[in-house]
Protein backbone atom coordinates (compact mmCIF):
# COMPACT_ATOMS: atom_id res chain seq x y z
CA UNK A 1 -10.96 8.60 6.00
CA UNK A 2 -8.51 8.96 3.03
CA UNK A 3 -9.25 9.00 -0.31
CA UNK A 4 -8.62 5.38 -2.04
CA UNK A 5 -6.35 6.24 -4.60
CA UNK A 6 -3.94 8.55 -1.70
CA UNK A 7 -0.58 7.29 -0.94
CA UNK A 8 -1.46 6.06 2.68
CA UNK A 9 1.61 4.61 4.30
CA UNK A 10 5.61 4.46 3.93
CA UNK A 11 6.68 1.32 6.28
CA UNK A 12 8.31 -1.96 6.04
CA UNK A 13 6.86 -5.40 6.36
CA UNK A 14 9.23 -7.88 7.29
CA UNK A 15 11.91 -5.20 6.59
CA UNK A 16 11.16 -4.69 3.10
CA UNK A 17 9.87 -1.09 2.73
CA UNK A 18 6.71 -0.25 1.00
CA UNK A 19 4.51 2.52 -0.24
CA UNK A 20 0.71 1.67 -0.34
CA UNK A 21 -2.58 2.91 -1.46
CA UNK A 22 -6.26 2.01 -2.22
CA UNK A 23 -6.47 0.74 -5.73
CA UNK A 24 -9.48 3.29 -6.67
CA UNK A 25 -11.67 0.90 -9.35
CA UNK A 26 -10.86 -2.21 -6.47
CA UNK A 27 -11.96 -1.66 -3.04
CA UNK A 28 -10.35 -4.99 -2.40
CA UNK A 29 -7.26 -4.60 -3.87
CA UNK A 30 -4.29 -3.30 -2.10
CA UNK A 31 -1.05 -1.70 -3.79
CA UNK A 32 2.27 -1.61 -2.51
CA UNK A 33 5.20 -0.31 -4.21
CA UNK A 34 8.94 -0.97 -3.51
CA UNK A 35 10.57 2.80 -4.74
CA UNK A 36 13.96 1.44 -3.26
CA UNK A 37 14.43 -1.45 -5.65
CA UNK A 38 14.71 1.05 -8.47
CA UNK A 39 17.38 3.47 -6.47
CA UNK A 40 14.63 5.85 -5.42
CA UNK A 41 14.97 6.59 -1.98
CA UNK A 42 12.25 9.19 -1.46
CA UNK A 43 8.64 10.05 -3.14
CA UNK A 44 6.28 12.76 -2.56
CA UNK A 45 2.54 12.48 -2.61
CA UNK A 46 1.11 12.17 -6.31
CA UNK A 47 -0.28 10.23 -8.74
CA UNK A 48 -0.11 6.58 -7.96
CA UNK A 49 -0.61 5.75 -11.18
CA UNK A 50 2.45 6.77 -12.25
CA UNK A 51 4.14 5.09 -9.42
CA UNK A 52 3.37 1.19 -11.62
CA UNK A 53 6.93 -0.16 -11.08
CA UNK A 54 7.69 -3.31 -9.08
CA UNK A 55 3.83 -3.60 -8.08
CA UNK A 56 2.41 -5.71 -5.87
CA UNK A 57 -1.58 -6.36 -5.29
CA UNK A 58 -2.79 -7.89 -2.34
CA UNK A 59 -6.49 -8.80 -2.16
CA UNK A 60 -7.94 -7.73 1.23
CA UNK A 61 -11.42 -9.48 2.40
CA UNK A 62 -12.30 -6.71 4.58
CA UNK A 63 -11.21 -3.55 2.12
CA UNK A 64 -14.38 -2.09 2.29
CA UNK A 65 -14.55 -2.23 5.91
CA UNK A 66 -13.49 1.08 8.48
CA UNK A 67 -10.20 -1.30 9.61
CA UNK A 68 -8.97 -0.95 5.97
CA UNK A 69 -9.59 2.79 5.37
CA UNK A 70 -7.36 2.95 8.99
CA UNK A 71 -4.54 0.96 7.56
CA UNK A 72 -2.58 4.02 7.30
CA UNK A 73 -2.69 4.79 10.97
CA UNK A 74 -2.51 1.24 12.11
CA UNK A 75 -0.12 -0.10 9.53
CA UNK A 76 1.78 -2.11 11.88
CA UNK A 77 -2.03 -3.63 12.98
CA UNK A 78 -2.95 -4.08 9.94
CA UNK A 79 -0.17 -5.84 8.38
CA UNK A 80 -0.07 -8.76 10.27
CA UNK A 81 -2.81 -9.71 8.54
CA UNK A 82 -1.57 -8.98 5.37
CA UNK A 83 0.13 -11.49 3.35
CA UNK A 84 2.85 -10.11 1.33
CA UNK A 85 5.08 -11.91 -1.57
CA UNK A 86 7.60 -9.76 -2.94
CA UNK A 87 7.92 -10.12 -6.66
């Protein structure tokens, strides 16, 4: 199990890439990040709260639940149940 506020997962959905992780004070509450709109190309583990650009939050029902804490392993899963609007 990762910790909430980790960087999980690096992958695309619907071939936009994305970087994701557990917004800490929301279970619910999924963040993903597009780095490559801004020209950044690569980002190493850190604080994701410096990482506020270009945010997205998705509100997941079943956050709380083991299936979220997996997302990271099972992105591609997981995603399809996701739905994602690009800013």
């Amino acid at each position: 199990m990762q910790l909430l506020n980790e960087i999980t997962i690096a992958e695309s959905v619907e071939g936009i890439e994305f970087y994701a992780f557990w917004e800490s004070r929301n279970l619910y509450t999924l963040n993903l990040l597009r780095p490559s709109s801004m020209g950044i190309t690569q980002i190493l583990y850190g604080n994701p709260m410096l990482w506020n650009w270009n945010t997205i939050n998705v509100y997941v029902l079943d956050a709380a639940s083991e299936t979220a804490y997996k997302a990271g392993e099972n992105w591609v899963e997981y995603a399809s149940r996701i739905q994602v609007k690009p800013i």
